[in-house]
PDB file of N, CA and C in Angstrom:
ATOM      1  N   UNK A   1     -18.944   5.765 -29.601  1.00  0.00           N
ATOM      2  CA  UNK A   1     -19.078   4.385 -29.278  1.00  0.00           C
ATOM      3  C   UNK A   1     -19.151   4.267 -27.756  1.00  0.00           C
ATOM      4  N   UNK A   2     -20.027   3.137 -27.189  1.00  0.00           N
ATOM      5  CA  UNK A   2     -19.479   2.955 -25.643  1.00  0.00           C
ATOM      6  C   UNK A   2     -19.754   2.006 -25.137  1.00  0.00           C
ATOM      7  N   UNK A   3     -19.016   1.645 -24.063  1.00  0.00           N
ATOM      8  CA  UNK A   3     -19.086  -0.137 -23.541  1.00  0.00           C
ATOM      9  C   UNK A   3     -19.678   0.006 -22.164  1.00  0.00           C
ATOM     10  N   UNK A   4     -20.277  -1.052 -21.816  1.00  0.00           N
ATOM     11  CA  UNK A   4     -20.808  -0.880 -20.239  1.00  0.00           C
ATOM     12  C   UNK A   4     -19.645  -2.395 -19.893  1.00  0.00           C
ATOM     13  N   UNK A   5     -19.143  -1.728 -18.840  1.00  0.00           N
ATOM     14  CA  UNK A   5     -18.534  -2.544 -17.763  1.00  0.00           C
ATOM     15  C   UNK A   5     -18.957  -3.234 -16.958  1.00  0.00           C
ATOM     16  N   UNK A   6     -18.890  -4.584 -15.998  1.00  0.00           N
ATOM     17  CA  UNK A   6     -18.802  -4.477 -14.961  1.00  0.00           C
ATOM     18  C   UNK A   6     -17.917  -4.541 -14.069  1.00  0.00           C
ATOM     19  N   UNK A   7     -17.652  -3.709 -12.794  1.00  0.00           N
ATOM     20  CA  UNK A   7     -16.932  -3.236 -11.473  1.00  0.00           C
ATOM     21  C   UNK A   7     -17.419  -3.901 -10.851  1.00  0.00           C
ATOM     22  N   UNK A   8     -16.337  -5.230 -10.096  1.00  0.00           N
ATOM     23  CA  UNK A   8     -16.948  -5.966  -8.689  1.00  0.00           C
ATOM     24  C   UNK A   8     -15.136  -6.078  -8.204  1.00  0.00           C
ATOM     25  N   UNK A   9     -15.655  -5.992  -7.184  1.00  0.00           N
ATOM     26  CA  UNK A   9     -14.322  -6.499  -6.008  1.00  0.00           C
ATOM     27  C   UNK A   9     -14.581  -7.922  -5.948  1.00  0.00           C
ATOM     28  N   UNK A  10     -15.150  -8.718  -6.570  1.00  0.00           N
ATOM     29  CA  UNK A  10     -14.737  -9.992  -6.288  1.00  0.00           C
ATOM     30  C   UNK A  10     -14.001 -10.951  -6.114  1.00  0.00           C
ATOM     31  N   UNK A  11     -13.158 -11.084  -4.913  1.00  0.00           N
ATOM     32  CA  UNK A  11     -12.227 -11.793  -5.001  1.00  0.00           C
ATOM     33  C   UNK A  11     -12.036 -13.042  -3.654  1.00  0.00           C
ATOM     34  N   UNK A  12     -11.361 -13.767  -3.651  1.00  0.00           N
ATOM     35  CA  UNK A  12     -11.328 -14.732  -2.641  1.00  0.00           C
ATOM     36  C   UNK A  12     -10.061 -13.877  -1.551  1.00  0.00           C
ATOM     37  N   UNK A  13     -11.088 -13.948  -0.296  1.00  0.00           N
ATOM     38  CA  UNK A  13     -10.953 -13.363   1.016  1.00  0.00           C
ATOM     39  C   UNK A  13      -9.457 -13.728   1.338  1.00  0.00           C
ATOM     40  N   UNK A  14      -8.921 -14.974   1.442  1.00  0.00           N
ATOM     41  CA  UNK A  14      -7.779 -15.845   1.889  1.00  0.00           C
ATOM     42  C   UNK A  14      -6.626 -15.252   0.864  1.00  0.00           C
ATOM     43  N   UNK A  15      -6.766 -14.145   0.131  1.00  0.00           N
ATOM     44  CA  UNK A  15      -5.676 -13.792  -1.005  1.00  0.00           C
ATOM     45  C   UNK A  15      -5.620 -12.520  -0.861  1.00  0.00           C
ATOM     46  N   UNK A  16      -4.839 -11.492  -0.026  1.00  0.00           N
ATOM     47  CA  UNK A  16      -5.041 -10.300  -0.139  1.00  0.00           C
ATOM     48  C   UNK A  16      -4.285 -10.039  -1.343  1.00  0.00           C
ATOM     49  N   UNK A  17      -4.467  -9.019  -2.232  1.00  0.00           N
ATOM     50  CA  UNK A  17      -3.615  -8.532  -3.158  1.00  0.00           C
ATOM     51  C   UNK A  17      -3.830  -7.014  -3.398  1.00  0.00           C
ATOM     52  N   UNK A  18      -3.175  -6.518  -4.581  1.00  0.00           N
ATOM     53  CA  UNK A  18      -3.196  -5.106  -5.015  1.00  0.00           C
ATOM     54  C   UNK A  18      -5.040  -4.887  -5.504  1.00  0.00           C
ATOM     55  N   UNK A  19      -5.927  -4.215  -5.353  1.00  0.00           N
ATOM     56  CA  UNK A  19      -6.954  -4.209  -5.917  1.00  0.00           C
ATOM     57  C   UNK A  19      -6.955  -3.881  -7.714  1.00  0.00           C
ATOM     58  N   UNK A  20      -5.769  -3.428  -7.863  1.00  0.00           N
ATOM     59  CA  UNK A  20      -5.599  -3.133  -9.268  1.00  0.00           C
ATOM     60  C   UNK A  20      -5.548  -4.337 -10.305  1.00  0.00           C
ATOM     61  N   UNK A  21      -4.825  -5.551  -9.427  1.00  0.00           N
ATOM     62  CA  UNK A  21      -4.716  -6.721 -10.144  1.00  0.00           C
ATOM     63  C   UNK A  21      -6.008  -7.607 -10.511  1.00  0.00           C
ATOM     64  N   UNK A  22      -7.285  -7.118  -9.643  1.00  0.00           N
ATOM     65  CA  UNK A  22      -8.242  -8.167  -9.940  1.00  0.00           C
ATOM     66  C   UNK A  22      -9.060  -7.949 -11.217  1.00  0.00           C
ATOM     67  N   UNK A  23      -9.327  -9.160 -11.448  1.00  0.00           N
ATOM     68  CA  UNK A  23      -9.886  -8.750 -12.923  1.00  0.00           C
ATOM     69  C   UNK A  23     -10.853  -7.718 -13.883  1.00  0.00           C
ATOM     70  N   UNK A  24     -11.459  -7.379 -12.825  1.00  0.00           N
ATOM     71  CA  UNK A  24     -12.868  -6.393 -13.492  1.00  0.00           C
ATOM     72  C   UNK A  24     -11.641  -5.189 -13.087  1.00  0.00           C
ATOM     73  N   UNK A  25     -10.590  -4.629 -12.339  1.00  0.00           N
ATOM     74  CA  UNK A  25     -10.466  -3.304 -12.148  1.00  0.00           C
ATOM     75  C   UNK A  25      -9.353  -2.962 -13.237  1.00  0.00           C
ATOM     76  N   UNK A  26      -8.684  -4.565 -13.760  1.00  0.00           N
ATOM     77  CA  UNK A  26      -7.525  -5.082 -14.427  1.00  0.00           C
ATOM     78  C   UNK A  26      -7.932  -4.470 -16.039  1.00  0.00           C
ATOM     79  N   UNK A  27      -8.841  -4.802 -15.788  1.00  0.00           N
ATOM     80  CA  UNK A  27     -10.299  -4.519 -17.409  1.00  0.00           C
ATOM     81  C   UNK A  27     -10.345  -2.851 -17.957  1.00  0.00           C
ATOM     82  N   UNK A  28     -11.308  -2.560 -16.722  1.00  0.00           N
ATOM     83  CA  UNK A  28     -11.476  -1.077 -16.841  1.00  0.00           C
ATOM     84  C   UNK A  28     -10.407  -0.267 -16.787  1.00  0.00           C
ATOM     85  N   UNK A  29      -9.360  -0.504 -16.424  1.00  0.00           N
ATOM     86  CA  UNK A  29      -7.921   0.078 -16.342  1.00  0.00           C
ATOM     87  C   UNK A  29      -7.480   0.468 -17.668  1.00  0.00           C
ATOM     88  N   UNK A  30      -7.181  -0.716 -18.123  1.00  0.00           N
ATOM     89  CA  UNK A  30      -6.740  -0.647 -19.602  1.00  0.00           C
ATOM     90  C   UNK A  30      -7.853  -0.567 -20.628  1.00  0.00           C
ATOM     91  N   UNK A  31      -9.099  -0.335 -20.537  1.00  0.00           N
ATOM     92  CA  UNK A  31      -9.581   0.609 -21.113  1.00  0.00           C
ATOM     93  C   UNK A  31      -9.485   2.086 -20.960  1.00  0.00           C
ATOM     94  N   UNK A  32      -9.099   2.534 -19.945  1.00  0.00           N
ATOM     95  CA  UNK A  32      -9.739   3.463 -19.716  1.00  0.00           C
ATOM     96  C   UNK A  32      -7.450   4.256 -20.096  1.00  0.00           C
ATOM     97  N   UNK A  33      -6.583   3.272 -20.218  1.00  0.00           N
ATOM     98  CA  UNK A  33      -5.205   3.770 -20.508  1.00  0.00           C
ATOM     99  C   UNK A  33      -5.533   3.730 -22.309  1.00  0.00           C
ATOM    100  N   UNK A  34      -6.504   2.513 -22.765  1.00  0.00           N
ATOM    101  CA  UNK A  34      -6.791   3.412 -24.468  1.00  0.00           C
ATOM    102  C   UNK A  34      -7.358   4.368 -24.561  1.00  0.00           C
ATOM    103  N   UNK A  35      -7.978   5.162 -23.728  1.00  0.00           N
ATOM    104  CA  UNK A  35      -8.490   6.514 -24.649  1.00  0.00           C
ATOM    105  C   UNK A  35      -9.934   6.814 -23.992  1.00  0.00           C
ATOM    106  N   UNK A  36     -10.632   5.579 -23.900  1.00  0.00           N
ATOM    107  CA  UNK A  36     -12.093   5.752 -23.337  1.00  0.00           C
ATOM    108  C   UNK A  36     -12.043   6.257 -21.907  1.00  0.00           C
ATOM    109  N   UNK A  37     -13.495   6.603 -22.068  1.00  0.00           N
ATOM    110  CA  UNK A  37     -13.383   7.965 -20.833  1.00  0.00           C
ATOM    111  C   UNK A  37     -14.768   7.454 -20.060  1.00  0.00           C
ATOM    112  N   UNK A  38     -14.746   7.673 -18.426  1.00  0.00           N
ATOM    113  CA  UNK A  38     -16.057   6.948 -18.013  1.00  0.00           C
ATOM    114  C   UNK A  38     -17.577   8.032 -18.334  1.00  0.00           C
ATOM    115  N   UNK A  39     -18.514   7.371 -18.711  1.00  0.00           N
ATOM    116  CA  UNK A  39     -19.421   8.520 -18.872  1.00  0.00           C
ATOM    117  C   UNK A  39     -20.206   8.545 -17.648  1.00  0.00           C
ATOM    118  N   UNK A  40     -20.695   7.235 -17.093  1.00  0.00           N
ATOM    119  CA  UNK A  40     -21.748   7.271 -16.237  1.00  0.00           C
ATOM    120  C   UNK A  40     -22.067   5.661 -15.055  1.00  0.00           C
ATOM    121  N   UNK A  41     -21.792   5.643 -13.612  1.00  0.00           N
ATOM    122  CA  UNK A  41     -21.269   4.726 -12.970  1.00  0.00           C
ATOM    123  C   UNK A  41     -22.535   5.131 -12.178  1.00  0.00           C
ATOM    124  N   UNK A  42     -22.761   3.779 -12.083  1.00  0.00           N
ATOM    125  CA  UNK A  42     -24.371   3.394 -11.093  1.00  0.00           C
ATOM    126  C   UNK A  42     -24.069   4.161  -9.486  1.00  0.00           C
ATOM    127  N   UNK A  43     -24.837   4.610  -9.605  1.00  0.00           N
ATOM    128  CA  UNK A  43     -24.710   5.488  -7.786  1.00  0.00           C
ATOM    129  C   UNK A  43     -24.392   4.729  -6.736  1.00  0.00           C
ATOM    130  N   UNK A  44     -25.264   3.417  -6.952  1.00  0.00           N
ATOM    131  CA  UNK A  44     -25.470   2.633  -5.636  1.00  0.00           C
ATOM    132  C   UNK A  44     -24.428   1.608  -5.773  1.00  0.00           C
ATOM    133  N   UNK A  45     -23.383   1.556  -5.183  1.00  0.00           N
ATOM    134  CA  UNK A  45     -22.620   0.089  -4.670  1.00  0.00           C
ATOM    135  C   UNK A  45     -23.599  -1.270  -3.891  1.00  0.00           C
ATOM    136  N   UNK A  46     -23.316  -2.088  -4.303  1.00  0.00           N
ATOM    137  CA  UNK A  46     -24.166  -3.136  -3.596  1.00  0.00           C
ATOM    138  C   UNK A  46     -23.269  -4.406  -3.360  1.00  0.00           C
ATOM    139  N   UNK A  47     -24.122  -5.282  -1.947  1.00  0.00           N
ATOM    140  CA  UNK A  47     -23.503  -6.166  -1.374  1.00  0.00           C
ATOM    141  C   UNK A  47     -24.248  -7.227  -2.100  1.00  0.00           C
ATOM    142  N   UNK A  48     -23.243  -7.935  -2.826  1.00  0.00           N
ATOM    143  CA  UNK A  48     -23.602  -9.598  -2.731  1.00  0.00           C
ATOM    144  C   UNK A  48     -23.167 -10.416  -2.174  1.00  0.00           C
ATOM    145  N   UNK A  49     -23.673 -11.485  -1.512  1.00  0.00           N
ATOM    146  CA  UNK A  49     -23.425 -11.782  -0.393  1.00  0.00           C
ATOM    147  C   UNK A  49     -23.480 -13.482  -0.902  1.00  0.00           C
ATOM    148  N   UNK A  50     -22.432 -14.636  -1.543  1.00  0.00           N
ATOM    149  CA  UNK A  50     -22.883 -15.921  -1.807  1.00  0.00           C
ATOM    150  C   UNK A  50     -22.186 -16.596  -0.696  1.00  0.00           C
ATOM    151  N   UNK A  51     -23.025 -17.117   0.861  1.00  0.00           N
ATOM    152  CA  UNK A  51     -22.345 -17.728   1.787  1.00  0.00           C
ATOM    153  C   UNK A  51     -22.364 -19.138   0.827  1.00  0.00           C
ATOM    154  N   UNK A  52     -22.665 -19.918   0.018  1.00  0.00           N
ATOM    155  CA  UNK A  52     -22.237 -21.027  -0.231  1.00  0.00           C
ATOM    156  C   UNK A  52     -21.077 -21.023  -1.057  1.00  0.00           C
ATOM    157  N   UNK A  53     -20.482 -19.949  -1.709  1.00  0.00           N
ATOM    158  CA  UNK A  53     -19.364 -19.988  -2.531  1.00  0.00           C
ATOM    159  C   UNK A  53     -18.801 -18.584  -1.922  1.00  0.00           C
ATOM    160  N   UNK A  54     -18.149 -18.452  -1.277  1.00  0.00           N
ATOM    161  CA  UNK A  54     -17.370 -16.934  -0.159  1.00  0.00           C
ATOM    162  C   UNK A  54     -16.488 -16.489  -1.235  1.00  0.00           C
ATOM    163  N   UNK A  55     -15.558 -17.249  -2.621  1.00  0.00           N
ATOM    164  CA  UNK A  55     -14.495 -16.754  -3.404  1.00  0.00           C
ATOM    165  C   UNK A  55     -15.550 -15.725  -4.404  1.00  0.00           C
ATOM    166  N   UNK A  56     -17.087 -16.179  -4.416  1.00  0.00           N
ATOM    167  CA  UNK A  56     -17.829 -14.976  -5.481  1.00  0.00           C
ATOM    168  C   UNK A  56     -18.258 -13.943  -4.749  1.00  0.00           C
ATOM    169  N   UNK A  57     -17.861 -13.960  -3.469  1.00  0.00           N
ATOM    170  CA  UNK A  57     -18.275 -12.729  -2.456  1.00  0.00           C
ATOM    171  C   UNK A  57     -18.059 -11.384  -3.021  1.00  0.00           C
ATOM    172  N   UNK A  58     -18.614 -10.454  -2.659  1.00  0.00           N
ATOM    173  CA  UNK A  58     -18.729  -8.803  -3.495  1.00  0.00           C
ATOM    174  C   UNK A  58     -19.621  -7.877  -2.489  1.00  0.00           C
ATOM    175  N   UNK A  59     -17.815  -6.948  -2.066  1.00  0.00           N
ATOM    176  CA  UNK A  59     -18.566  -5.721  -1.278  1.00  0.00           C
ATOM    177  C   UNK A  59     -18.939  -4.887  -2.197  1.00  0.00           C
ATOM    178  N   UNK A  60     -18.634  -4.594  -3.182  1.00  0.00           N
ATOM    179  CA  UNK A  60     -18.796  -3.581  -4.354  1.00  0.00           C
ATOM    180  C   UNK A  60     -19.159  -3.821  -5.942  1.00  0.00           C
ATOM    181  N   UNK A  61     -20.211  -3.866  -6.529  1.00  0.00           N
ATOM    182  CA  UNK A  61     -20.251  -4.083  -7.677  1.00  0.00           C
ATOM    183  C   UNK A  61     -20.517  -2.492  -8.341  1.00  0.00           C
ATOM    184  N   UNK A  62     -20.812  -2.279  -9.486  1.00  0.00           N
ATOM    185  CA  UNK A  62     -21.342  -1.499 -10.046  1.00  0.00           C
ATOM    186  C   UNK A  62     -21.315  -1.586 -11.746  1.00  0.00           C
ATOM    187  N   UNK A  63     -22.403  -0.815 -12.225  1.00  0.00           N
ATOM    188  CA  UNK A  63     -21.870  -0.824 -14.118  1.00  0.00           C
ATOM    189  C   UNK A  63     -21.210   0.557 -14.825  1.00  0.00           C
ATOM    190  N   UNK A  64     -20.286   0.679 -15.057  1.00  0.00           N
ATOM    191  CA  UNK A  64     -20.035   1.658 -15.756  1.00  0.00           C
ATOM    192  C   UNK A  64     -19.922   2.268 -17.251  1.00  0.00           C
ATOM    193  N   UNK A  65     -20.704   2.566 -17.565  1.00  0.00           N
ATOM    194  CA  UNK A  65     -20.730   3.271 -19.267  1.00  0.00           C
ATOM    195  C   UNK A  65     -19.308   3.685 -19.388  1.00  0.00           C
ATOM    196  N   UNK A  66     -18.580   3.533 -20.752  1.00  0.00           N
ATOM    197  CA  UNK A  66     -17.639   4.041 -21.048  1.00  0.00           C
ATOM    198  C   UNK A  66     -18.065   4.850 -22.706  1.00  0.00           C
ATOM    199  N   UNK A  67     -17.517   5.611 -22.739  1.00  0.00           N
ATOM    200  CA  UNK A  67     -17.702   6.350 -24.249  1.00  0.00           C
ATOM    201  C   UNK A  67     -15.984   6.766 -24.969  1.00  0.00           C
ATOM    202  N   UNK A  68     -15.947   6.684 -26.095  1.00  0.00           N
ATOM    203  CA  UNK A  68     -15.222   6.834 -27.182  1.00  0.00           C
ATOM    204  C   UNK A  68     -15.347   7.370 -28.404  1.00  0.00           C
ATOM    205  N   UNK A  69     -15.179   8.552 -28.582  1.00  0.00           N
ATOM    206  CA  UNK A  69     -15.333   9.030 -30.073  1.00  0.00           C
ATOM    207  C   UNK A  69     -15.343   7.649 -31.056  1.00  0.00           C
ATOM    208  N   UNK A  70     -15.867   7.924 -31.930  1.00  0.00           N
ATOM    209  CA  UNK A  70     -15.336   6.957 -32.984  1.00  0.00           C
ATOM    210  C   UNK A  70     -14.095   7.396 -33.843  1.00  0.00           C
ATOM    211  N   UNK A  71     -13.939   8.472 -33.812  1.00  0.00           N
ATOM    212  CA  UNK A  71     -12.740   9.162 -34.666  1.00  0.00           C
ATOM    213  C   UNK A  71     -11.437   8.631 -33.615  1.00  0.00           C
ATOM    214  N   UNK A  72     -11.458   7.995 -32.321  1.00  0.00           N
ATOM    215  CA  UNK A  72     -10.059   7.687 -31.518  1.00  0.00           C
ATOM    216  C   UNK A  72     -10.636   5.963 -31.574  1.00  0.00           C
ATOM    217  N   UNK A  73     -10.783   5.210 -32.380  1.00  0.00           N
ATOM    218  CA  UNK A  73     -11.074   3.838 -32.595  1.00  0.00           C
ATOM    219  C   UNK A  73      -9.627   3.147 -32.376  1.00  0.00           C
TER     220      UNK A  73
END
């Protein structure tokens, strides 16, 4: 079986926190503490850049494939 993720640092600038807590890393985390394993993560990091909304700002996105036996469901 396998899920594609997405990985963004998106977060609002004015809030530093743990990077572990934000939601997409919050995600892949606890997938990845059930069992699934990463198969395959886009090479290229990319900047998105929304100056009219700065809280959807993103130094880092990416997609990551995850895979899972089906026998560890």
């Amino acid at each position: 079986m396998q899920k594609m993720v997405y990985l963004s640092n998106s977060r609002d600038y004015t809030e530093q926190g743990d990077v572990n807590e934000n939601k997409y890393f919050a995600r892949l985390n606890n997938l990845l503490e059930q069992g699934w394993k990463v198969s395959h993560i886009t090479p290229n990091a990319v900047t998105l850049d929304n100056s009219n909304d700065p809280v959807r700002k993103e130094s880092f996105s990416a997609l990551v494939l995850l895979e899972k036996d089906d026998k560890d469901k």
